[in-house]
Protein backbone atom coordinates (compact mmCIF):
# COMPACT_ATOMS: atom_id res chain seq x y z
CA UNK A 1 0.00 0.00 0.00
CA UNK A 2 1.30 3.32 -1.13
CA UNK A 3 0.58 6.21 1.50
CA UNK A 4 0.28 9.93 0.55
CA UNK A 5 0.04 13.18 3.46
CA UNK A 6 -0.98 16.51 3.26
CA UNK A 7 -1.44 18.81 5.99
CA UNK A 8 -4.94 20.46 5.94
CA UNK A 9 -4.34 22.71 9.47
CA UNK A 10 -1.90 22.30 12.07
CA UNK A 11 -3.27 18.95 13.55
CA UNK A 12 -5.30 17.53 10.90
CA UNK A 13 -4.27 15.51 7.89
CA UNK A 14 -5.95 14.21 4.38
CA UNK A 15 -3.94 10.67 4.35
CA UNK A 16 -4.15 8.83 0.72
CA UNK A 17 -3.89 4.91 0.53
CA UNK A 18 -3.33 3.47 -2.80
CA UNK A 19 -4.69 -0.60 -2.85
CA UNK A 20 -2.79 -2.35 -6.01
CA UNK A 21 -5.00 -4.08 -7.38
CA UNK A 22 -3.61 -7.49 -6.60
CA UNK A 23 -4.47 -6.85 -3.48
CA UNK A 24 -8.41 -5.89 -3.81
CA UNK A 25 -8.44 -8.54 -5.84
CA UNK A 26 -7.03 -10.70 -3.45
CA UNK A 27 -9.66 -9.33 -0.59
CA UNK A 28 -12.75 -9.52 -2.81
CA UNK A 29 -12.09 -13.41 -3.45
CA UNK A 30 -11.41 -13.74 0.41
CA UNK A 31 -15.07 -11.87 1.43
CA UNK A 32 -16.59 -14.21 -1.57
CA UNK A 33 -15.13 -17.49 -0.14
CA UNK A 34 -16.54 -16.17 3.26
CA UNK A 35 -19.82 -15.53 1.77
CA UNK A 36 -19.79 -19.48 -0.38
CA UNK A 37 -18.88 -21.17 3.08
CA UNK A 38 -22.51 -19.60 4.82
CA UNK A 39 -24.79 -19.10 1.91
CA UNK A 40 -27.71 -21.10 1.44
CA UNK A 41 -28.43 -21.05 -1.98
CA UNK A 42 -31.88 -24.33 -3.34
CA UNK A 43 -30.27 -27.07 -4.39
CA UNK A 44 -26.53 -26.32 -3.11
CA UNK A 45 -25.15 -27.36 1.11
CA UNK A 46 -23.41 -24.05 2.60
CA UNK A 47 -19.99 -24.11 0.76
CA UNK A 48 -20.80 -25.97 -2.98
CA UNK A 49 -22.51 -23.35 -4.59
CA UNK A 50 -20.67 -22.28 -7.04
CA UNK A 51 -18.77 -18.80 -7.18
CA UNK A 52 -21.08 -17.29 -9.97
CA UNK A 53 -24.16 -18.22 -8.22
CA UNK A 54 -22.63 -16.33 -4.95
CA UNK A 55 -21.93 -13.26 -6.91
CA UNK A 56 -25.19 -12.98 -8.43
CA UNK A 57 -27.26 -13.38 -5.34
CA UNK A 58 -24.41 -11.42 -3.01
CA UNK A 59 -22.61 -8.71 -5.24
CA UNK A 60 -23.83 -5.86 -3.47
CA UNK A 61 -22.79 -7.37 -0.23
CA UNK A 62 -19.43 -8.30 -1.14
CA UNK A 63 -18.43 -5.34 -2.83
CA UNK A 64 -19.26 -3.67 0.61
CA UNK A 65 -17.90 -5.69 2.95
CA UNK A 66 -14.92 -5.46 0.45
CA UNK A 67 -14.83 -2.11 0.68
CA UNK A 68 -14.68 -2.14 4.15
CA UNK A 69 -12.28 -4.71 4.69
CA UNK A 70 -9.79 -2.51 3.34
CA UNK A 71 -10.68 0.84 4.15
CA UNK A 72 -10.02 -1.13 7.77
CA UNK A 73 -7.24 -2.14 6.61
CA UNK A 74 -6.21 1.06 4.95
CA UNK A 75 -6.93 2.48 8.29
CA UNK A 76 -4.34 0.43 10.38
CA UNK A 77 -1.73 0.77 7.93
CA UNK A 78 -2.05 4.58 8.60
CA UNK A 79 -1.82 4.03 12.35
CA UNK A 80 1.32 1.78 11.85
CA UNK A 81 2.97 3.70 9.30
CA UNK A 82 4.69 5.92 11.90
CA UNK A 83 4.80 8.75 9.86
CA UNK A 84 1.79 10.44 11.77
CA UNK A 85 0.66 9.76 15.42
CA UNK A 86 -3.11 9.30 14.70
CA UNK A 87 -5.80 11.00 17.33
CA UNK A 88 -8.28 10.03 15.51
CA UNK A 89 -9.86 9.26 12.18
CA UNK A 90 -12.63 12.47 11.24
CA UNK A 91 -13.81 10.88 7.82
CA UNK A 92 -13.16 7.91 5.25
CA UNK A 93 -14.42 8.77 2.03
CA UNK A 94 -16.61 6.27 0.04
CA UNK A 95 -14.18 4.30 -2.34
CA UNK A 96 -15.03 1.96 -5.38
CA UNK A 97 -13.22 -1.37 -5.98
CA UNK A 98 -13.37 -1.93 -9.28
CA UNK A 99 -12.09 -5.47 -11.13
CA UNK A 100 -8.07 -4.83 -12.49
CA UNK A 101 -7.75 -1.76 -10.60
CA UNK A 102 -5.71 -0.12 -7.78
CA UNK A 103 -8.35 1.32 -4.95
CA UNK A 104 -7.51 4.47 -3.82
CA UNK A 105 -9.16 5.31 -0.13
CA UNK A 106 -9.37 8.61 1.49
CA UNK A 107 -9.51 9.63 4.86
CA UNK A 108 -9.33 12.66 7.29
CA UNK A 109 -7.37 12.06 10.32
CA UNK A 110 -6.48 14.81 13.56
CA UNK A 111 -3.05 14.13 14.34
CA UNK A 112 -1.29 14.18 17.57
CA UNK A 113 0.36 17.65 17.94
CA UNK A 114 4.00 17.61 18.13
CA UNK A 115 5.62 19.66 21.49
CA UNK A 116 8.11 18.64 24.34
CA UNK A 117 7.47 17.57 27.56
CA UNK A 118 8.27 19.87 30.74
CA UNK A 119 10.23 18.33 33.45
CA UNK A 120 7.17 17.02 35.05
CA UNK A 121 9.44 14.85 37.44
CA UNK A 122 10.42 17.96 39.18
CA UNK A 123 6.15 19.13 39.98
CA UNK A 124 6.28 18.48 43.87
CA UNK A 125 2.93 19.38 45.24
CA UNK A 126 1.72 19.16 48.85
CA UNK A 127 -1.73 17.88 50.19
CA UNK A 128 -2.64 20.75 52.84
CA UNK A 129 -5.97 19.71 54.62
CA UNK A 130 -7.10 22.00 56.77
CA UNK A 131 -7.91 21.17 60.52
CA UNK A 132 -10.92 20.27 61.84
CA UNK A 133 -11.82 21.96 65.11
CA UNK A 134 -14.24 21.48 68.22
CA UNK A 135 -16.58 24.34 66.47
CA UNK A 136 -16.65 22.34 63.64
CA UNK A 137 -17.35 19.32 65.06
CA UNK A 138 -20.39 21.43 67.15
CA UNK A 139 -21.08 23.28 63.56
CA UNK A 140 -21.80 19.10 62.12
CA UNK A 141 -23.93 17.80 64.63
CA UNK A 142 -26.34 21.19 64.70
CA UNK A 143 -26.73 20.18 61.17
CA UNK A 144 -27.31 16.78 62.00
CA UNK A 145 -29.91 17.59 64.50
CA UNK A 146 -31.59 20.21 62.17
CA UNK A 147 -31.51 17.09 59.36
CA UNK A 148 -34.29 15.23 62.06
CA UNK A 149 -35.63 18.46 62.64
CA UNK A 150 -39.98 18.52 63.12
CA UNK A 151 -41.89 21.23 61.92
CA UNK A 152 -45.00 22.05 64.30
CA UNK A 153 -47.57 24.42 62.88
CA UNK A 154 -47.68 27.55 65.24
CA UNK A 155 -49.28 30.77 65.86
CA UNK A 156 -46.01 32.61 66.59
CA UNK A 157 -44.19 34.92 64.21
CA UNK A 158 -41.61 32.81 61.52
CA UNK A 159 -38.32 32.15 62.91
CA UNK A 160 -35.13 31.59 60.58
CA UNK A 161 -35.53 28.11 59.65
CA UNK A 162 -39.01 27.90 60.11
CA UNK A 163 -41.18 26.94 57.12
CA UNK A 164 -43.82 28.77 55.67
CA UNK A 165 -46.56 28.29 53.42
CA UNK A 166 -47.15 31.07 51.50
CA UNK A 167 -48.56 33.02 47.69
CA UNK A 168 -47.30 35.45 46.06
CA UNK A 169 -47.45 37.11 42.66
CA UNK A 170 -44.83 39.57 40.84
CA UNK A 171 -44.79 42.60 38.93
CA UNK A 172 -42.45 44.07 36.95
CA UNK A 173 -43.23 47.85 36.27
CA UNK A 174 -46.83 47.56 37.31
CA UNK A 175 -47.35 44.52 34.60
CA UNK A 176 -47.55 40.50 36.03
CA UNK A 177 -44.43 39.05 36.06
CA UNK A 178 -45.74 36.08 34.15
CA UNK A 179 -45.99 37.89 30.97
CA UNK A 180 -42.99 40.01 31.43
CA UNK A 181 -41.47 36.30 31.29
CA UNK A 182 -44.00 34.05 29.93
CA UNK A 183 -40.57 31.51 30.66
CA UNK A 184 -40.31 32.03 34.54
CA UNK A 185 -42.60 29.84 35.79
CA UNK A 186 -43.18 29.41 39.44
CA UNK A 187 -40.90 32.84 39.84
CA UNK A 188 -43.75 34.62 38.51
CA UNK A 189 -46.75 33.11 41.32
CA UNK A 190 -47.65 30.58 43.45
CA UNK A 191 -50.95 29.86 45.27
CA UNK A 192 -49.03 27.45 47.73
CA UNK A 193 -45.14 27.55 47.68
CA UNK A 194 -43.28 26.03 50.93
CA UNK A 195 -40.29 28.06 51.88
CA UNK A 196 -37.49 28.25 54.49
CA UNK A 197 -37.60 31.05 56.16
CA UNK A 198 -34.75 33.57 56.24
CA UNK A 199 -33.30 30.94 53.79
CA UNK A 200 -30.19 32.19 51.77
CA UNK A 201 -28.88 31.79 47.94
CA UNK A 202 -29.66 28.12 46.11
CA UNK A 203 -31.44 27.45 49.10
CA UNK A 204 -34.25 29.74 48.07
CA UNK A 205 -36.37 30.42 45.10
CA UNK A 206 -36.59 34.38 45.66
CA UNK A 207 -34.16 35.08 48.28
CA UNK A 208 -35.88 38.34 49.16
CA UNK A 209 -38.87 36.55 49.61
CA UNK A 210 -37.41 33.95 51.84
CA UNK A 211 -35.95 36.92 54.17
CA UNK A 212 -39.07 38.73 54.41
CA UNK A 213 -40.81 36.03 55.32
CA UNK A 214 -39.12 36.34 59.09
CA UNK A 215 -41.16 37.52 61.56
CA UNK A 216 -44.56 37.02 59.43
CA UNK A 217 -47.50 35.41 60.95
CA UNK A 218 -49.96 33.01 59.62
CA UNK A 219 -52.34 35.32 58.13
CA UNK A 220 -49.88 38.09 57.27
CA UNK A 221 -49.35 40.37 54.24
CA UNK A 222 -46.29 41.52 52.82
CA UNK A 223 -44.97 44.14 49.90
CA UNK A 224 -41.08 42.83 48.92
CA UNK A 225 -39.01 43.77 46.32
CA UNK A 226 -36.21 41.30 44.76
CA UNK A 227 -33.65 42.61 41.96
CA UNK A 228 -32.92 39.47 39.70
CA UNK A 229 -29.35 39.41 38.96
CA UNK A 230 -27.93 41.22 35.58
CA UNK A 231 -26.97 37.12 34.70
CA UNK A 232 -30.16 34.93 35.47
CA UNK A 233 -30.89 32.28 33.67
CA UNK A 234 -34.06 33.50 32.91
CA UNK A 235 -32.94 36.73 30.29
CA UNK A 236 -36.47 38.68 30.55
CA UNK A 237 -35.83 38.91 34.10
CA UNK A 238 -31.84 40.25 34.30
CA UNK A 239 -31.22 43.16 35.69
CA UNK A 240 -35.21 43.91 36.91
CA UNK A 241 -36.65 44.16 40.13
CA UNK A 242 -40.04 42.89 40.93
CA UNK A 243 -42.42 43.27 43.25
CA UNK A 244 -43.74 40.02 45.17
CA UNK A 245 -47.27 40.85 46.95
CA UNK A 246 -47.00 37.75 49.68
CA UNK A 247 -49.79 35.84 51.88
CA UNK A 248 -48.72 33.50 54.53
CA UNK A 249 -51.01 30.81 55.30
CA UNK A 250 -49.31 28.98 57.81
CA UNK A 251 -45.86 28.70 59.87
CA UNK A 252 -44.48 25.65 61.30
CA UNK A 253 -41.43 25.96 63.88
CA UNK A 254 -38.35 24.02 63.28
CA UNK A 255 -38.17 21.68 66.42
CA UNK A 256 -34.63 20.14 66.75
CA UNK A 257 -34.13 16.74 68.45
CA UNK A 258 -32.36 16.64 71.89
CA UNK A 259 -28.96 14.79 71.92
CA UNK A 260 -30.56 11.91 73.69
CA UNK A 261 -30.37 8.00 73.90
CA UNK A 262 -33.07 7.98 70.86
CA UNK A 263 -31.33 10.55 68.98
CA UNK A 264 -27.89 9.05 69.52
CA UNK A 265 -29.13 5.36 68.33
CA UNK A 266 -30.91 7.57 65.23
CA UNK A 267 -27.32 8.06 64.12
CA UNK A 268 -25.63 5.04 65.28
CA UNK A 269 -23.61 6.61 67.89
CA UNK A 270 -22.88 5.02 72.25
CA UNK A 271 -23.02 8.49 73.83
CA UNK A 272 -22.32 12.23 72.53
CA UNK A 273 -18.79 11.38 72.81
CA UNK A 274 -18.70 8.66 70.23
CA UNK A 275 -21.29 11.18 68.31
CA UNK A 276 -18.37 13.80 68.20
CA UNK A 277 -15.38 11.08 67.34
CA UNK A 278 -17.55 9.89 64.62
CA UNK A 279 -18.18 13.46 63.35
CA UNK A 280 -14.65 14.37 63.83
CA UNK A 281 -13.15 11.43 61.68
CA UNK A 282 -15.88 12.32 58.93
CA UNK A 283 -14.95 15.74 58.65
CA UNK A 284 -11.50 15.10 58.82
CA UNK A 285 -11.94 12.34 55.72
CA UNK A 286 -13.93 14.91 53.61
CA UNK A 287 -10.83 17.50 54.56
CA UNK A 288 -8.53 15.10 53.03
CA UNK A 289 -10.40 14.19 49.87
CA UNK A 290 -10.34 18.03 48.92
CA UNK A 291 -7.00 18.68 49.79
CA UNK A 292 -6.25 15.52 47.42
CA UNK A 293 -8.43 17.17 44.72
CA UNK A 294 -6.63 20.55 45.06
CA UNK A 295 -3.48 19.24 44.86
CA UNK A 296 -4.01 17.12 42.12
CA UNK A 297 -5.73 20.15 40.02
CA UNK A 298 -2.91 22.25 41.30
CA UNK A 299 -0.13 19.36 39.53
CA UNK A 300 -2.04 19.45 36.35
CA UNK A 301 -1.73 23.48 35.85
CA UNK A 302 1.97 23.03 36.87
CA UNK A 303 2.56 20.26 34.06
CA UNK A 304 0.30 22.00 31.61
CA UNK A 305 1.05 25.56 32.21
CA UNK A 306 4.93 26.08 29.85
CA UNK A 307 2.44 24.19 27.11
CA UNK A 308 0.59 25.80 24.07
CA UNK A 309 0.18 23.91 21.28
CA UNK A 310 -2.62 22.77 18.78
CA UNK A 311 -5.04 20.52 19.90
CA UNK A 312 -7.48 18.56 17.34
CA UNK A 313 -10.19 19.98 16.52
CA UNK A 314 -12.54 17.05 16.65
CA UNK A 315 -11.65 16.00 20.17
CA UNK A 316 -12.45 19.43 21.47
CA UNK A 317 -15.69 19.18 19.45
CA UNK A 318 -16.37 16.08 21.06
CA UNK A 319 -15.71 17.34 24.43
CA UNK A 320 -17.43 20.82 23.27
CA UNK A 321 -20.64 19.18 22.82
CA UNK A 322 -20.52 16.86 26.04
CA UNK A 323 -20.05 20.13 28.40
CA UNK A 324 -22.16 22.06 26.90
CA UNK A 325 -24.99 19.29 27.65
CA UNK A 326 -24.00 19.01 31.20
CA UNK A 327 -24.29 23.44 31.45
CA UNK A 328 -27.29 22.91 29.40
CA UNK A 329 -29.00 20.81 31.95
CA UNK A 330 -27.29 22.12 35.13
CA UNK A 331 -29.13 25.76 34.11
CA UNK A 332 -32.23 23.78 33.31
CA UNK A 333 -32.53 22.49 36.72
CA UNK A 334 -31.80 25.87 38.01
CA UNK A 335 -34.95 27.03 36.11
CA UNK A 336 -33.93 27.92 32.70
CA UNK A 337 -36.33 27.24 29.78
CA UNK A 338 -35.47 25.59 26.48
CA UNK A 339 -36.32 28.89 24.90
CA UNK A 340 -33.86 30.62 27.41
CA UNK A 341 -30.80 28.45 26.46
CA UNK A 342 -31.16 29.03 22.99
CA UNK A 343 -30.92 32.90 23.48
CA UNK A 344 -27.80 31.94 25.56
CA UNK A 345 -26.42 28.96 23.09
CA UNK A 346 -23.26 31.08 22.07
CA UNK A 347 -22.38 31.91 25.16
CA UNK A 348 -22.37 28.47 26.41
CA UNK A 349 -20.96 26.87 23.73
CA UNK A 350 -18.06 29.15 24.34
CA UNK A 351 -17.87 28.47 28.00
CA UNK A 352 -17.86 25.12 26.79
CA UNK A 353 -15.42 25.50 24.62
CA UNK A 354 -12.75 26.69 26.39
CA UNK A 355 -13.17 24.18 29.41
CA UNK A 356 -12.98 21.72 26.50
CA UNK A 357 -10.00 22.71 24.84
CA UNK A 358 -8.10 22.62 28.86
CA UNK A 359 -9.35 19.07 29.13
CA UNK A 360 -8.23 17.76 25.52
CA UNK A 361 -5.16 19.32 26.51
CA UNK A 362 -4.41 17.25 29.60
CA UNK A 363 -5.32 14.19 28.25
CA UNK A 364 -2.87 14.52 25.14
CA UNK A 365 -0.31 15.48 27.97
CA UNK A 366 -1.33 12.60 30.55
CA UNK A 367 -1.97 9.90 27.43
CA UNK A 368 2.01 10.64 26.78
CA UNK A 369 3.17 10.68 29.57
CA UNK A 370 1.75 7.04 30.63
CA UNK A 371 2.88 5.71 26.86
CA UNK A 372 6.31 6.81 27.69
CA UNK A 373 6.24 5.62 31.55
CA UNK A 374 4.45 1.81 30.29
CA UNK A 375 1.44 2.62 32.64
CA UNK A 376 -1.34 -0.13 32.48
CA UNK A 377 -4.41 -0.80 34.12
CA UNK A 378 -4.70 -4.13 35.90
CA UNK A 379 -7.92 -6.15 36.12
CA UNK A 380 -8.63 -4.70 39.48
CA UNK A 381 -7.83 -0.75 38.99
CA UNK A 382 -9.98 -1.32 35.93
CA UNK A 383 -12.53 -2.97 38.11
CA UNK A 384 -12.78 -0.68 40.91
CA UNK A 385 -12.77 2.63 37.62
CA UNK A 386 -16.33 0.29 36.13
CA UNK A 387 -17.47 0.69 40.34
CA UNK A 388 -16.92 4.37 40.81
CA UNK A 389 -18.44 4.91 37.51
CA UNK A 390 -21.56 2.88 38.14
CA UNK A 391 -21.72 4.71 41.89
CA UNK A 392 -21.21 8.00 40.48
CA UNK A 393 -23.96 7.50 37.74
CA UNK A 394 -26.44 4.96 39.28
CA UNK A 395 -25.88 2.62 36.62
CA UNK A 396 -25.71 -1.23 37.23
CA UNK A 397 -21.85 -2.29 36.79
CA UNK A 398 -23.31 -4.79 34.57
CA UNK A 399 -24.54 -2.74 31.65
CA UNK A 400 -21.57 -0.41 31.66
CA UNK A 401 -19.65 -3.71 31.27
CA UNK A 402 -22.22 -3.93 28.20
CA UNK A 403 -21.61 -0.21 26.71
CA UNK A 404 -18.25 -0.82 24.65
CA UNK A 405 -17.82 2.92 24.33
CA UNK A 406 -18.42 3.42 28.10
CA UNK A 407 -15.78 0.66 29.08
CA UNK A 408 -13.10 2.69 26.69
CA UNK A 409 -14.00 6.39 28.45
CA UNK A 410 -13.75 4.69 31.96
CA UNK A 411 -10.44 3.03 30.68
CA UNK A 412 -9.12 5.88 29.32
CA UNK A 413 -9.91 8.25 32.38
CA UNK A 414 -8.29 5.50 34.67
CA UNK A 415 -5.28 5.16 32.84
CA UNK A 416 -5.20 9.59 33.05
CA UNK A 417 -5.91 9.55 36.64
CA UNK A 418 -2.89 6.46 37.07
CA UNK A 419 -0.56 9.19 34.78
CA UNK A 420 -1.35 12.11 37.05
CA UNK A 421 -0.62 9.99 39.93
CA UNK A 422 3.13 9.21 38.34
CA UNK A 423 3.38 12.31 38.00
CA UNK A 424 2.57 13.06 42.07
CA UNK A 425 4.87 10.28 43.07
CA UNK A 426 7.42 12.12 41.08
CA UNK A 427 7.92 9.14 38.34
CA UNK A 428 8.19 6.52 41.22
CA UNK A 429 6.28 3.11 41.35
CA UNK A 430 4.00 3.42 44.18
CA UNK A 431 5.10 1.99 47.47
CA UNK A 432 3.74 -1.79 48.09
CA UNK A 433 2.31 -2.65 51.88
């Protein structure tokens, strides 16, 4: 096979393969004999039928599978040729085999960039968790005990943390807020929202809401104002202020649960002591786990930081389009409306964009850097990669195991965590015992 380049951009190549025709000749009579040995043709067992009889009945079918035999073929000659490091193939274009001719086959390939290493051996990075203290642990179990709270309807005036049952309705310059945003949904009225009282942020709906409603009886009217930010995900409503005419309809106090015997067995602790070690040791695991993550993310800008080079253009594409879903439904959750993200696509897709490029970027890096160090995956890393996966997405193991494209992301983000790790251990194999 005869193999032609040319450069089309920096890391993407139009790679010629020229089949003599020997050789398609030599493929079509292999697919053909393939075809004879399972055809069943009146008159003829699987394998007798004569070749002429095959071809009539099967031409189509051979000629494709023909093709494809050695555009596969094509394909891994490419890959071995060593002439280009292949990222991936973009296109193949359709080819013809005809009878006493050479094929020619065409494809589009994004290369693997060409740059030099930094002297990631030298990237020493520190875990730094920070403490935990008594006020913590006091800060934990008030959040524990307000987990197993009760709410008791009462007469009395809202309390922070109390919840209320309330309506409202907005206005925007004297008009309903529902057709100043037809898109806002339960921002524009309620006849009978719950809320937290006094609560703050993602916590509550319409935060200025939620703090007026302190203090408010059952039975009590309120004017409040809220100024949507100059970013919600709602566009109609950035940068206005409403007003919210509110009716509360009933209050129930936030009862917390003594630290007693019941409570204590609620959580599976002996006495308040154990309650506090066990608190303690949890907040002191959760410390460590970030200060892991941060120092990992810290190592990665180190390594990637001296690098800028071209990164193929369908990977980041690829990756493009997954973040852009997860944004997409991350602002959907948050309230945003088909409509709404459509308005905001470009924006998005940019956002999207660059957080994709930074990822292709460390994978090209951290793919390299485990080719050159002989990093594999044994059967249980790869296991225990299929087990976070399935945690992390609520997916039996066993259909992952079933999703062929699944198996090679989890493989391939295993084998980039393992890198990263070399990298950590400054090139050293891991310790044993």
């Amino acid at each position: 096979m005869n193999i032609q380049i040319q450069e089309t951009t920096p890391t993407r190549r139009k790679v010629t393969v020229t089949v003599p025709a020997a050789k398609v000749a030599e493929t079509r009579q292999a697919v053909t004999r393939a075809f004879a040995k399972e055809a069943k043709l009146p008159g003829f067992r699987p394998g007798k039928a004569p070749e002429s009889m095959i071809l009539a009945r099967y031409g189509k079918d051979i000629a494709a599978e023909s093709t494809q035999r050695l555009l596969g073929e094509g394909y891994d000659k490419v890959k071995a040729d060593g002439s280009i490091e292949v990222f991936a193939l973009v296109a193949a274009e359709p080819v013809e085999t005809a009878e006493g001719k050479d094929a020619v086959l065409s494809f589009e390939v994004d290369v693997v960039p060409s740059y030099t290493l930094p002297d990631w051996k030298a990237i020493k990075v520190e875990a730094k968790a920070e403490p935990v203290t008594d006020a913590d642990v006091r800060a934990k179990v008030e959040e524990i005990r307000a987990q197993r709270a009760r709410f008791e309807v009462t007469e009395a005036p809202a309390a922070k943390g109390d919840y209320v049952r309330l309506a409202y309705a907005g206005t925007v310059g004297g008009k309903p807020l529902a057709e100043v945003a037809p898109d806002a949904g339960p921002l524009a009225k309620s006849e009978g929202a719950w809320e937290e009282a006094g609560a703050e942020g993602d916590l509550a709906l319409i935060p200025s809401v939620a703090k007026a409603l302190v203090g408010l009886k059952a039975g009590a009217e309120a004017k409040v104002e809220h100024a949507f930010p100059a970013d919600h995900a709602v566009e109609a409503l950035r940068g206005k202020v409403a007003s919210y005419a509110v009716t509360v309809s009933e209050v129930r106090s936030r009862k917390l649960p003594e630290v007693d015997e019941a409570f204590l067995k609620s959580v599976g602790a002996k006495d308040a002591a154990d309650l506090d070690d066990q608190v303690r040791k949890g907040l002191e695991g959760q410390r460590r786990q970030e200060a892991e993550r941060k120092r990992r993310e810290e190592a990665l800008d180190l390594l990637l930081k001296p690098l800028d080079f071209p990164l193929p253009e369908s990977a980041v594409e690829r990756e493009s389009y997954d973040l852009f879903m997860e944004y997409a439904n991350l602002r959907m959750r948050g309230g945003a409306t088909p409509e709404s993200l459509e308005k905001d696509r470009e924006t998005i897709l940019a956002d999207a964009r660059k957080a994709a490029a930074a990822r292709v970027r460390s994978q090209i890096v951290l793919s390299r850097i485990a080719k050159e160090a002989k990093l594999e995956l044994s059967r249980e890393e790869m296991g225990g990669a299929v087990m976070r996966a399935a945690y992390a997405t609520r997916t039996p193991p066993e259909k992952l195991a079933k999703d062929r494209d699944t198996l090679v992301r989890i493989q391939r983000d295993a084998l980039l965590n393992k890198a990263l790790d070399h990298v950590l251990a400054g090139g050293e194999a891991p310790k044993k015992g």
